[in-house]
N, C-alpha and C. Protein backbone atom coordinates (compact mmCIF):
# COMPACT_ATOMS: atom_id res chain seq x y z
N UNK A 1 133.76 99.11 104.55
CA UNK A 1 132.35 99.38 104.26
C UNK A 1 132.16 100.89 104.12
N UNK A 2 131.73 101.50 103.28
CA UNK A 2 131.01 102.83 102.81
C UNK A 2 130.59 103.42 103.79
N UNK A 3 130.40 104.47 104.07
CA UNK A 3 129.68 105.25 105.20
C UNK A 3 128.57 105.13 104.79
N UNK A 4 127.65 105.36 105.46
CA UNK A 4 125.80 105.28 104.94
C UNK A 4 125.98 107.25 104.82
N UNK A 5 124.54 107.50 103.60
CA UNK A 5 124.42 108.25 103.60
C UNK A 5 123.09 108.10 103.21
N UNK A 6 122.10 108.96 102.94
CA UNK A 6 120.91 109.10 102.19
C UNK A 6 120.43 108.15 100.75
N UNK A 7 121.49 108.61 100.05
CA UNK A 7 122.03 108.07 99.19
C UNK A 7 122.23 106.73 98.24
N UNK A 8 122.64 105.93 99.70
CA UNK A 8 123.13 104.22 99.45
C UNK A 8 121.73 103.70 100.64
N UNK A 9 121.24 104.10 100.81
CA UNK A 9 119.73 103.27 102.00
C UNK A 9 118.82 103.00 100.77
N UNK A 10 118.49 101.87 100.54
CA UNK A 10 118.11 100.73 99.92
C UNK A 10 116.62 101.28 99.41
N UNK A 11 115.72 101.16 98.66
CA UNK A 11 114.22 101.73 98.35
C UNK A 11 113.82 100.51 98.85
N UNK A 12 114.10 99.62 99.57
CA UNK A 12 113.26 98.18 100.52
C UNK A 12 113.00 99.00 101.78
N UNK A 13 114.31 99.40 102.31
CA UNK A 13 114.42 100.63 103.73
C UNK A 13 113.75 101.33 103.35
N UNK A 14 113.94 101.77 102.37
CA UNK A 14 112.75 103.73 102.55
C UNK A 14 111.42 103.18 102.42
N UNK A 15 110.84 102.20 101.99
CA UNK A 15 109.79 101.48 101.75
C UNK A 15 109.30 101.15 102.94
N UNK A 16 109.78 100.27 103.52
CA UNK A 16 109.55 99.88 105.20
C UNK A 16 109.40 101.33 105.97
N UNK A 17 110.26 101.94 106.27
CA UNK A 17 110.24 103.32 106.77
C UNK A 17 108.95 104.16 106.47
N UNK A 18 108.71 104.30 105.24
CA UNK A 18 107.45 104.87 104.82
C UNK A 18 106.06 104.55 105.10
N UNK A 19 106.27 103.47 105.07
CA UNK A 19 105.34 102.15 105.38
C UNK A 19 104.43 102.69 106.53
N UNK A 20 105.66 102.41 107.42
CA UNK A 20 105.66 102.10 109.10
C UNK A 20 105.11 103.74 109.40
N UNK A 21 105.96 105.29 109.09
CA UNK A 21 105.53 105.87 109.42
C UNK A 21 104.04 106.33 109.14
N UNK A 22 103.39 106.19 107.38
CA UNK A 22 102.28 106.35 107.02
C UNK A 22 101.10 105.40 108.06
N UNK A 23 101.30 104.48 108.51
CA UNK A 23 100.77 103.65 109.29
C UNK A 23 100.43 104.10 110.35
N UNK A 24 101.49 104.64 111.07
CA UNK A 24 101.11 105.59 112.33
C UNK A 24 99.83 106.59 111.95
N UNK A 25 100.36 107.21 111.22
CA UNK A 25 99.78 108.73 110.75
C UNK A 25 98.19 108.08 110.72
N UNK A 26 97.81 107.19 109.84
CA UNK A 26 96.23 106.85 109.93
C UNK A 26 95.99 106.29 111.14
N UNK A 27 96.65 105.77 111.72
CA UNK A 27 96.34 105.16 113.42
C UNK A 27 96.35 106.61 114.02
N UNK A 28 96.88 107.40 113.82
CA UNK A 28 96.42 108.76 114.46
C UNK A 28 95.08 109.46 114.08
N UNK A 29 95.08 109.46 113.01
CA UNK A 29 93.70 109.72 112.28
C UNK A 29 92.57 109.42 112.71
N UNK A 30 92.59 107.69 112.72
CA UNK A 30 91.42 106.79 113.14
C UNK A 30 91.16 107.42 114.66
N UNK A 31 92.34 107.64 115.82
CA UNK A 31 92.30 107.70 116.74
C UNK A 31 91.14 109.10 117.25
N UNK A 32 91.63 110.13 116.19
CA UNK A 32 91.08 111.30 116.77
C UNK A 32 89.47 111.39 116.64
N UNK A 33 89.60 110.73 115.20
CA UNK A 33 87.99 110.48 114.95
C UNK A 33 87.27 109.73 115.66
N UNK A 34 87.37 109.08 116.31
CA UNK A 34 86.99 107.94 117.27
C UNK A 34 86.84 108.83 118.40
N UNK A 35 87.82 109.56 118.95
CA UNK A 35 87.73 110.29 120.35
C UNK A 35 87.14 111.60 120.32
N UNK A 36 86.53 112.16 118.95
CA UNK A 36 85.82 113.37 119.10
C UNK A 36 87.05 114.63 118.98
N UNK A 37 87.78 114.44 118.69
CA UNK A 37 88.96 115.53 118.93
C UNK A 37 88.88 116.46 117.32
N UNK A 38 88.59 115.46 116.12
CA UNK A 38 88.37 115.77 114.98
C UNK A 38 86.53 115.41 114.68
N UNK A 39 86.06 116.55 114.75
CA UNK A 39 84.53 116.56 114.57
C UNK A 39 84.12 115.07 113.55
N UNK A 40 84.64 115.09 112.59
CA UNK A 40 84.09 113.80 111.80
C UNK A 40 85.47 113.76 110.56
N UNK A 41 85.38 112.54 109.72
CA UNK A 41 86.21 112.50 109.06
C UNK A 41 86.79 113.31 108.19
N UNK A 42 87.81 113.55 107.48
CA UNK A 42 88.38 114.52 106.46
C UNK A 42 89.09 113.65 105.88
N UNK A 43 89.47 114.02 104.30
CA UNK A 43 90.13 113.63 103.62
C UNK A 43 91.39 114.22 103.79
N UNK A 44 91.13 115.44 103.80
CA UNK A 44 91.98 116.51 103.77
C UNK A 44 92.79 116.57 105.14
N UNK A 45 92.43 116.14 105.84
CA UNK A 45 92.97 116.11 107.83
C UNK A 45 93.71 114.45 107.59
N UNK A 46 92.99 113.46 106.49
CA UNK A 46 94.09 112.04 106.58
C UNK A 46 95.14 112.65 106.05
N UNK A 47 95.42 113.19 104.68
CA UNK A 47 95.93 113.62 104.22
C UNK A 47 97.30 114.49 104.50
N UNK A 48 96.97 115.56 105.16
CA UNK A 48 97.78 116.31 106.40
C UNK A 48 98.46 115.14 107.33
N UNK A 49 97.75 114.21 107.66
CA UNK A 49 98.62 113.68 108.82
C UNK A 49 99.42 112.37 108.31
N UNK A 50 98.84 112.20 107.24
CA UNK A 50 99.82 111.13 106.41
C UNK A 50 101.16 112.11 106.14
N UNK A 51 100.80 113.07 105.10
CA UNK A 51 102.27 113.36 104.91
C UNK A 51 102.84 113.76 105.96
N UNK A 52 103.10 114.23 107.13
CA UNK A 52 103.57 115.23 108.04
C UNK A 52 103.73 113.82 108.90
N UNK A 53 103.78 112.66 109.08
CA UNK A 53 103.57 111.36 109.64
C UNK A 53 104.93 110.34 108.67
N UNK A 54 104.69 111.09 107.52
CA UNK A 54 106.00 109.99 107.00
C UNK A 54 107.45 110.95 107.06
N UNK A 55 106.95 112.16 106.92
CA UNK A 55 108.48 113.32 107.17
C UNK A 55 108.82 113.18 108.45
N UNK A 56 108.04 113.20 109.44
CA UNK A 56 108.51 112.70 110.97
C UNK A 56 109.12 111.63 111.52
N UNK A 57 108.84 110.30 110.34
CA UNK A 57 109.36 108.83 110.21
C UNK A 57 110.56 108.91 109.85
N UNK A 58 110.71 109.60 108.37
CA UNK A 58 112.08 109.75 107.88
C UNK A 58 112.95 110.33 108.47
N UNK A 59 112.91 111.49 109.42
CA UNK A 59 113.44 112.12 109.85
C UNK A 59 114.05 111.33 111.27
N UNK A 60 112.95 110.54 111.74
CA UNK A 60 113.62 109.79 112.79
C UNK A 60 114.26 108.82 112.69
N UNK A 61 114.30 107.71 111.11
CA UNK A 61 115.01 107.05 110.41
C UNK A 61 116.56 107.41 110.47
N UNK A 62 116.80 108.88 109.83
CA UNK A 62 117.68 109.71 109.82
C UNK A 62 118.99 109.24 110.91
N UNK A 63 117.85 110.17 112.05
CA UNK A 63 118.89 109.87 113.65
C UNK A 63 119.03 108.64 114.02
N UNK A 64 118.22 107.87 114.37
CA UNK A 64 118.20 106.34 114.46
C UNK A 64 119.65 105.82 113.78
N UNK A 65 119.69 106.06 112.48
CA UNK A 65 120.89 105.21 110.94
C UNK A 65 121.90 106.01 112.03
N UNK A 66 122.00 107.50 112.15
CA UNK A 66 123.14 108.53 112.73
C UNK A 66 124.14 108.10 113.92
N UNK A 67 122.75 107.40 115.09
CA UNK A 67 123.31 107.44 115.90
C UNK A 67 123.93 105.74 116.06
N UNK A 68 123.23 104.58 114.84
CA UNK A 68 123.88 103.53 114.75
C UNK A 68 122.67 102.66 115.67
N UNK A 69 121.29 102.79 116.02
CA UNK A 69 120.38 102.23 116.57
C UNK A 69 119.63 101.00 115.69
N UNK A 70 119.62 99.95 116.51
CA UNK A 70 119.41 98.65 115.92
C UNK A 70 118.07 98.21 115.34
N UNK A 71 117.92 97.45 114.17
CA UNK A 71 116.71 97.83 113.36
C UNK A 71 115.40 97.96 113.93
N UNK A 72 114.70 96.84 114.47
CA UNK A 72 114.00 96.54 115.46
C UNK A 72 113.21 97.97 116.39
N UNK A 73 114.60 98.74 116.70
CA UNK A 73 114.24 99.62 117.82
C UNK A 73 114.00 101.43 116.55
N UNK A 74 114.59 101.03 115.95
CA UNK A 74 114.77 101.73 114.81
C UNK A 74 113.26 101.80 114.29
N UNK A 75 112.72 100.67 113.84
CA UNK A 75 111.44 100.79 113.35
C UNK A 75 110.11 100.96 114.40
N UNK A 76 110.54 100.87 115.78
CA UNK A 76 109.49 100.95 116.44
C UNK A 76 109.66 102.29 117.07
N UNK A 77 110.38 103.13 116.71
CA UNK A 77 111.08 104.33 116.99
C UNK A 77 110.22 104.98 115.65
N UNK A 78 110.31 104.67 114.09
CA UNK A 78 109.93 105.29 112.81
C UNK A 78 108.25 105.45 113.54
N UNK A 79 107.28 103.52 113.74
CA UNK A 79 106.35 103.86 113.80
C UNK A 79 105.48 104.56 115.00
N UNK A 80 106.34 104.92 116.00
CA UNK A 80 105.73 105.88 117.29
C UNK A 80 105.81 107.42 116.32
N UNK A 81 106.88 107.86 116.22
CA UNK A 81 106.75 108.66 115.33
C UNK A 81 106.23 109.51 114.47
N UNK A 82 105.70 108.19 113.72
CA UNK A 82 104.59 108.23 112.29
C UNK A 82 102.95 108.62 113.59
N UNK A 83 102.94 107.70 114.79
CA UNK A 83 101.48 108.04 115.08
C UNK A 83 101.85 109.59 115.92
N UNK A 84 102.83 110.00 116.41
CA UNK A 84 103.18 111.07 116.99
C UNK A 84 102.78 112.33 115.58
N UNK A 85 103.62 112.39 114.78
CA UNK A 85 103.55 113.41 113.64
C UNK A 85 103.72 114.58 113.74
N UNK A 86 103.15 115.59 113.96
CA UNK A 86 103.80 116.99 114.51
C UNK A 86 104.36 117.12 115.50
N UNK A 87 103.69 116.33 116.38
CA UNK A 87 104.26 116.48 118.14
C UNK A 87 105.88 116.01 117.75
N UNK A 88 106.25 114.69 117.04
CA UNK A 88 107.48 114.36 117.08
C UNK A 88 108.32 115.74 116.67
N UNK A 89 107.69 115.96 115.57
CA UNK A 89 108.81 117.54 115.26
C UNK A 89 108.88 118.34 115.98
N UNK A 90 107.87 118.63 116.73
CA UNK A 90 108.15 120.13 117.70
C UNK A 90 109.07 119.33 118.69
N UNK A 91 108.79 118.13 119.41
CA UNK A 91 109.84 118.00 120.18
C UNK A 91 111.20 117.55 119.93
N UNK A 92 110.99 117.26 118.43
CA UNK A 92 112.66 117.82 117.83
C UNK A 92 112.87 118.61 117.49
N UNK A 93 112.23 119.96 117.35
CA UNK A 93 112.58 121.11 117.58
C UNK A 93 113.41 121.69 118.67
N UNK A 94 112.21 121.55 119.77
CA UNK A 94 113.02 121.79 120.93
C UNK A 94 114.13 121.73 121.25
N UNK A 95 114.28 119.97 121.35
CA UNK A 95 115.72 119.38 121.45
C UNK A 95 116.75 120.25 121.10
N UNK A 96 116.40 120.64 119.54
CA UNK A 96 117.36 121.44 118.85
C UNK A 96 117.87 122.79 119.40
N UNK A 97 116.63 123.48 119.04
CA UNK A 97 116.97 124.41 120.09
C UNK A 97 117.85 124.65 121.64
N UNK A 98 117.68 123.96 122.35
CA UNK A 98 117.52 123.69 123.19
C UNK A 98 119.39 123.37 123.50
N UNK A 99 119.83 122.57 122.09
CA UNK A 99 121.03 122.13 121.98
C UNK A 99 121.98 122.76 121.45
N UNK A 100 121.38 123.83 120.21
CA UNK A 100 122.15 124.98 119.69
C UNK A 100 121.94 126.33 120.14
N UNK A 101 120.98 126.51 121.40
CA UNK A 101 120.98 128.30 122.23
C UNK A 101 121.75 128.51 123.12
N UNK A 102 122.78 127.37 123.55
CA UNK A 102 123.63 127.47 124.09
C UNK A 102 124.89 128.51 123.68
């Protein structure tokens, strides 16, 4: 069997993946507006957190495929993610950091 790469992952997978993380991202949306955190709606603030919500998905897609994590946990991993959205990156930032200042 082929190694996986970017590459050979199916447009059904990146579909689902996208899906799941964009999904979050407006469940984050809805959330803030609801709790007063975002004065009132924006297009421009869904917008922001959609895209920055599916790059955080993919990216956790990424490690998930990397480290060989099973679909299931994989996708409920993409859509925490997707509702996380920046926070997921900074704390994969960190990580990073954290792993290469050594």
């Amino acid at each position: 069997m082929p190694e996986k790469d970017p590459t050979t992952i199916s447009l059904l997978t990146y579909g689902w993946v996208i899906l799941l993380s964009i999904w979050g991202g407006v469940v984050h949306n809805i959330r803030k507006v609801r709790e007063g955190t975002s004065n009132r709606f924006s297009i421009s603030e869904l917008i922001g957190d959609v895209v920055t919500s599916g790059f955080a998905g993919i990216i956790t897609f990424y490690l998930c495929e990397a480290a060989g994590t099973p679909s299931f946990i994989t996708a409920a991993m993409v859509g925490i993610s997707g509702h996380m959205g920046a926070r997921a990156l900074f704390l994969l930032e960190e990580l990073l950091r954290k792993r290469f200042s050594k």
